[in-house]
C-alpha atoms as a PDB file:
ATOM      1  CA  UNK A   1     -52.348 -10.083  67.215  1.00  0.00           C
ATOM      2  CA  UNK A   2     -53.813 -10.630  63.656  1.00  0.00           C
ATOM      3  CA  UNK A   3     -54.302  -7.143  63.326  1.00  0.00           C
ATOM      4  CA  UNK A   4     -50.791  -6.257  64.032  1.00  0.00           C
ATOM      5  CA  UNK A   5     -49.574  -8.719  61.935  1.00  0.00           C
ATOM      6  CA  UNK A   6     -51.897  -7.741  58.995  1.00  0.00           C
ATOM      7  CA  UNK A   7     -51.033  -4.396  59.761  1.00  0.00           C
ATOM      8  CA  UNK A   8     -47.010  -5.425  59.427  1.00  0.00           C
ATOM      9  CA  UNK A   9     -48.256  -7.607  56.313  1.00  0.00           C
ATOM     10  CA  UNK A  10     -49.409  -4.479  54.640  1.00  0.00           C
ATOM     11  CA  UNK A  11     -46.693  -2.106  55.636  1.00  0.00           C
ATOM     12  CA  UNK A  12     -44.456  -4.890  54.233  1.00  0.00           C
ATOM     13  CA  UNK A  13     -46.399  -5.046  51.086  1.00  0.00           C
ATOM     14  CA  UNK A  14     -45.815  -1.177  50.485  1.00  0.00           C
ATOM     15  CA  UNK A  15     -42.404  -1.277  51.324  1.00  0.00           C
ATOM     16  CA  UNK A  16     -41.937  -4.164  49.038  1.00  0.00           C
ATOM     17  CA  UNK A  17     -43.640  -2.413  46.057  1.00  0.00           C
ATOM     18  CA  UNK A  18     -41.200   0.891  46.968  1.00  0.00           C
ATOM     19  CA  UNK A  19     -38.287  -1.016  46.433  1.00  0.00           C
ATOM     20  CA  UNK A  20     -39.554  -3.018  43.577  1.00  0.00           C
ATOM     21  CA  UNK A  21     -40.698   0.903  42.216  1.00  0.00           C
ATOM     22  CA  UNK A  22     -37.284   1.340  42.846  1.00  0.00           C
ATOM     23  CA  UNK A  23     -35.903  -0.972  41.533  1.00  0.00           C
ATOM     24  CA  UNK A  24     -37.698  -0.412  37.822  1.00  0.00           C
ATOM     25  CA  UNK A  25     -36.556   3.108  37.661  1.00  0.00           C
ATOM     26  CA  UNK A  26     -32.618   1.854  38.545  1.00  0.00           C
ATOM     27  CA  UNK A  27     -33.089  -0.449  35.693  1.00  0.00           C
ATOM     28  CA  UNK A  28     -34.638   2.210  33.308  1.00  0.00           C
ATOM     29  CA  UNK A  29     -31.376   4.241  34.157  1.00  0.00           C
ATOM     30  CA  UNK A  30     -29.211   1.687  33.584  1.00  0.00           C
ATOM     31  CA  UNK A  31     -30.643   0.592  30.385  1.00  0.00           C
ATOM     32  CA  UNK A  32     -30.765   4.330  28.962  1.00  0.00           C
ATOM     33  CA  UNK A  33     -27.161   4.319  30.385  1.00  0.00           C
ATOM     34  CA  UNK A  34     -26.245   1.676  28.201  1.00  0.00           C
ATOM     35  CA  UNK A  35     -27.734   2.604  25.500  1.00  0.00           C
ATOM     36  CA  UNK A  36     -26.182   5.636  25.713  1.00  0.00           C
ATOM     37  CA  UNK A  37     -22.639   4.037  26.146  1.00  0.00           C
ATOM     38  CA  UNK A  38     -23.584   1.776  23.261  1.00  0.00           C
ATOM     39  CA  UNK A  39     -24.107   4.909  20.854  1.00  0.00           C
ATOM     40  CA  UNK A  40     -21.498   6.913  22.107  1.00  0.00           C
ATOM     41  CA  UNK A  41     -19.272   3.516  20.883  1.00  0.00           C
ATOM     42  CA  UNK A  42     -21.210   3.389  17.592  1.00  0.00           C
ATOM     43  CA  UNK A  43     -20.334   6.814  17.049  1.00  0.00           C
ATOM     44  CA  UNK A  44     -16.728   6.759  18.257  1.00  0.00           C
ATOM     45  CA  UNK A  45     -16.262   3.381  16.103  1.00  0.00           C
ATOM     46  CA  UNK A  46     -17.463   4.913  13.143  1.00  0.00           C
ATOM     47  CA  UNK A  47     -14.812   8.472  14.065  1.00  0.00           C
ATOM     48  CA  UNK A  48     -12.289   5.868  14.013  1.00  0.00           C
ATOM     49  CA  UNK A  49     -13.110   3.740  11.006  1.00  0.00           C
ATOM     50  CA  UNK A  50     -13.604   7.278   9.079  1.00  0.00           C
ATOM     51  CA  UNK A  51      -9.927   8.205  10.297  1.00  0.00           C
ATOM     52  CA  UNK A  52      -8.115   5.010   9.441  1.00  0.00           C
ATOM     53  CA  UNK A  53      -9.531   5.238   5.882  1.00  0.00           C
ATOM     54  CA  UNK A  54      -8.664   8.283   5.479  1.00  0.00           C
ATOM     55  CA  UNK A  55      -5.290   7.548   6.433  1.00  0.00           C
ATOM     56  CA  UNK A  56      -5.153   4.844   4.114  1.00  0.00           C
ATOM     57  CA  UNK A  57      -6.173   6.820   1.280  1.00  0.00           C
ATOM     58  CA  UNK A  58      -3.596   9.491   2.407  1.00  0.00           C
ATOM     59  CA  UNK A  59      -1.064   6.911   2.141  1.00  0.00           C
ATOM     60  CA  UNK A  60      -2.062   5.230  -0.954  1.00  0.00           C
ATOM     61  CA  UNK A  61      -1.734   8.904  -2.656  1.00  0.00           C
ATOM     62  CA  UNK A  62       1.509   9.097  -0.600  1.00  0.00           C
ATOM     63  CA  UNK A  63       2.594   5.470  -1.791  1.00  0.00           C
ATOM     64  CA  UNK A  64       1.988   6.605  -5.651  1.00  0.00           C
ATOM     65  CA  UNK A  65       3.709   9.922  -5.507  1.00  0.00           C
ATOM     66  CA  UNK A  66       6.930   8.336  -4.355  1.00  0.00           C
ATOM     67  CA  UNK A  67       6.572   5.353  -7.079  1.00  0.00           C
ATOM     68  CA  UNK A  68       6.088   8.108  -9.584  1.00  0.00           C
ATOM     69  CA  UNK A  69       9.231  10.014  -8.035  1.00  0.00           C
ATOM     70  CA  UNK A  70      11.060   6.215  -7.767  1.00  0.00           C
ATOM     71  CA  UNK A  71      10.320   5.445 -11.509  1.00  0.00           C
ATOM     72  CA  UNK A  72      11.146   8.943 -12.929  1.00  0.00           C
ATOM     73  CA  UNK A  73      14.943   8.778 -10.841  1.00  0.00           C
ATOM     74  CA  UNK A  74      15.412   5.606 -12.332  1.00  0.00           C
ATOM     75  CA  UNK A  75      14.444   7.087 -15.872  1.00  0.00           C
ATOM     76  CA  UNK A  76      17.207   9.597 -15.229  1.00  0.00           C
ATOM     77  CA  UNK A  77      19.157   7.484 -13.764  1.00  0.00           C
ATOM     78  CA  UNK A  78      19.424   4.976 -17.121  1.00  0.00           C
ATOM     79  CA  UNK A  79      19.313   7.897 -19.290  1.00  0.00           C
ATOM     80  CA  UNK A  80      22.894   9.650 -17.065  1.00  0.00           C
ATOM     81  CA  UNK A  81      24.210   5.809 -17.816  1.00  0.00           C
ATOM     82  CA  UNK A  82      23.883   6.152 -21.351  1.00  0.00           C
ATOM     83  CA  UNK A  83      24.748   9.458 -21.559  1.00  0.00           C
ATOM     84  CA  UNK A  84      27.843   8.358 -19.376  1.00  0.00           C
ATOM     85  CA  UNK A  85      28.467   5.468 -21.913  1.00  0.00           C
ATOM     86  CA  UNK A  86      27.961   7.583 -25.320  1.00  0.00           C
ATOM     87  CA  UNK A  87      30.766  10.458 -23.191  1.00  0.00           C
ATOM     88  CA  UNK A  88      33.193   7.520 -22.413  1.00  0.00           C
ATOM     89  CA  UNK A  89      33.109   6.212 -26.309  1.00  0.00           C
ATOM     90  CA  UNK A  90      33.367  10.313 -27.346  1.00  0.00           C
ATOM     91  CA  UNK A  91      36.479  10.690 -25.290  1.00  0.00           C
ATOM     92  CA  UNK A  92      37.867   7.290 -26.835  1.00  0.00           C
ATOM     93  CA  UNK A  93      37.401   8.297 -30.130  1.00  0.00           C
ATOM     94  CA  UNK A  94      38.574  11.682 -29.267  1.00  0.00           C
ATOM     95  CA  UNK A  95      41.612  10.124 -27.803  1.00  0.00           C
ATOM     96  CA  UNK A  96      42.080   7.969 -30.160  1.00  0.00           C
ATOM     97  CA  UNK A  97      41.638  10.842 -33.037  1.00  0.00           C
ATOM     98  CA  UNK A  98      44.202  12.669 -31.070  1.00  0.00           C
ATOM     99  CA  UNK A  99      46.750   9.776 -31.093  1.00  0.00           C
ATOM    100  CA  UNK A 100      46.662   9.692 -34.560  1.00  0.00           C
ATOM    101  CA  UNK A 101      46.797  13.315 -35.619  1.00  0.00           C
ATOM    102  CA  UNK A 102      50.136  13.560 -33.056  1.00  0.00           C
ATOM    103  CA  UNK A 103      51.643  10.343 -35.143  1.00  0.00           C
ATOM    104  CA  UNK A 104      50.361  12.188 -38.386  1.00  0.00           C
ATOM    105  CA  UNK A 105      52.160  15.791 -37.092  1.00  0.00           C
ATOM    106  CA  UNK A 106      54.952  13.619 -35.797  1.00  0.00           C
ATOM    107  CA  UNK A 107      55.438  11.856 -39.618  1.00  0.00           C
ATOM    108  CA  UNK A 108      55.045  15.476 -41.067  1.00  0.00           C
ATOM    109  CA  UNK A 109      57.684  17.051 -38.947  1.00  0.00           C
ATOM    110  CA  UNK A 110      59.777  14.564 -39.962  1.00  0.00           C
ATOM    111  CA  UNK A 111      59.613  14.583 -43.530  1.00  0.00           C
ATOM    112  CA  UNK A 112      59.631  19.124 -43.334  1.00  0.00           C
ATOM    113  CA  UNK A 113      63.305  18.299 -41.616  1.00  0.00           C
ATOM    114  CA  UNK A 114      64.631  15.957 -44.268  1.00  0.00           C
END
């Protein structure tokens, strides 16, 4: 009976180191796993970090060509307004001009009939 049971005891004992063999090498795996999954997110962190910034910088350049474009319409746009304004007073003068050179012409025709 003791023999059996030291014979059990041992076969235990091997099976028990097997599994605990096992066991070791399943948690090697999973650790390289992990670190593996941990780089791979390093890396694809860093991809996507690298892509937003270069977005943003993309944009900023964006931003500052339309500001430039903005600020020159407006230029042109104040300098049409005064060009607009200095027409307008032309064409009043001009009108004006006219106006008198028809009362003038008028006052002449008048005074060749007498």
């Amino acid at each position: 009976q003791l023999h059996l049971t030291m014979s059990e005891k041992n076969e235990l004992t091997m099976r028990l180191e097997v599994v605990q063999k096992e066991l070791q090498e399943k948690e090697s795996e999973v650790k390289r796993e992990i670190s593996e999954y941990k780089d791979r997110l390093l890396q694809a962190e860093k991809e996507h970090q690298d892509a937003l910034t270069e977005a943003k910088q993309k944009n900023e350049v964006e931003i500052q060509a339309c500001q430039e474009k903005v600020n020159s319409l407006q230029h042109f746009i104040s300098s049409q307004k005064l060009e607009i304004e200095y027409l307008k007073s032309s064409k009043e003068e001009l009108n004006n001009s006219l106006k008198d050179s028809k009362q003038a012409l008028g006052e002449l025709l008048k005074i060749k009939v007498r």
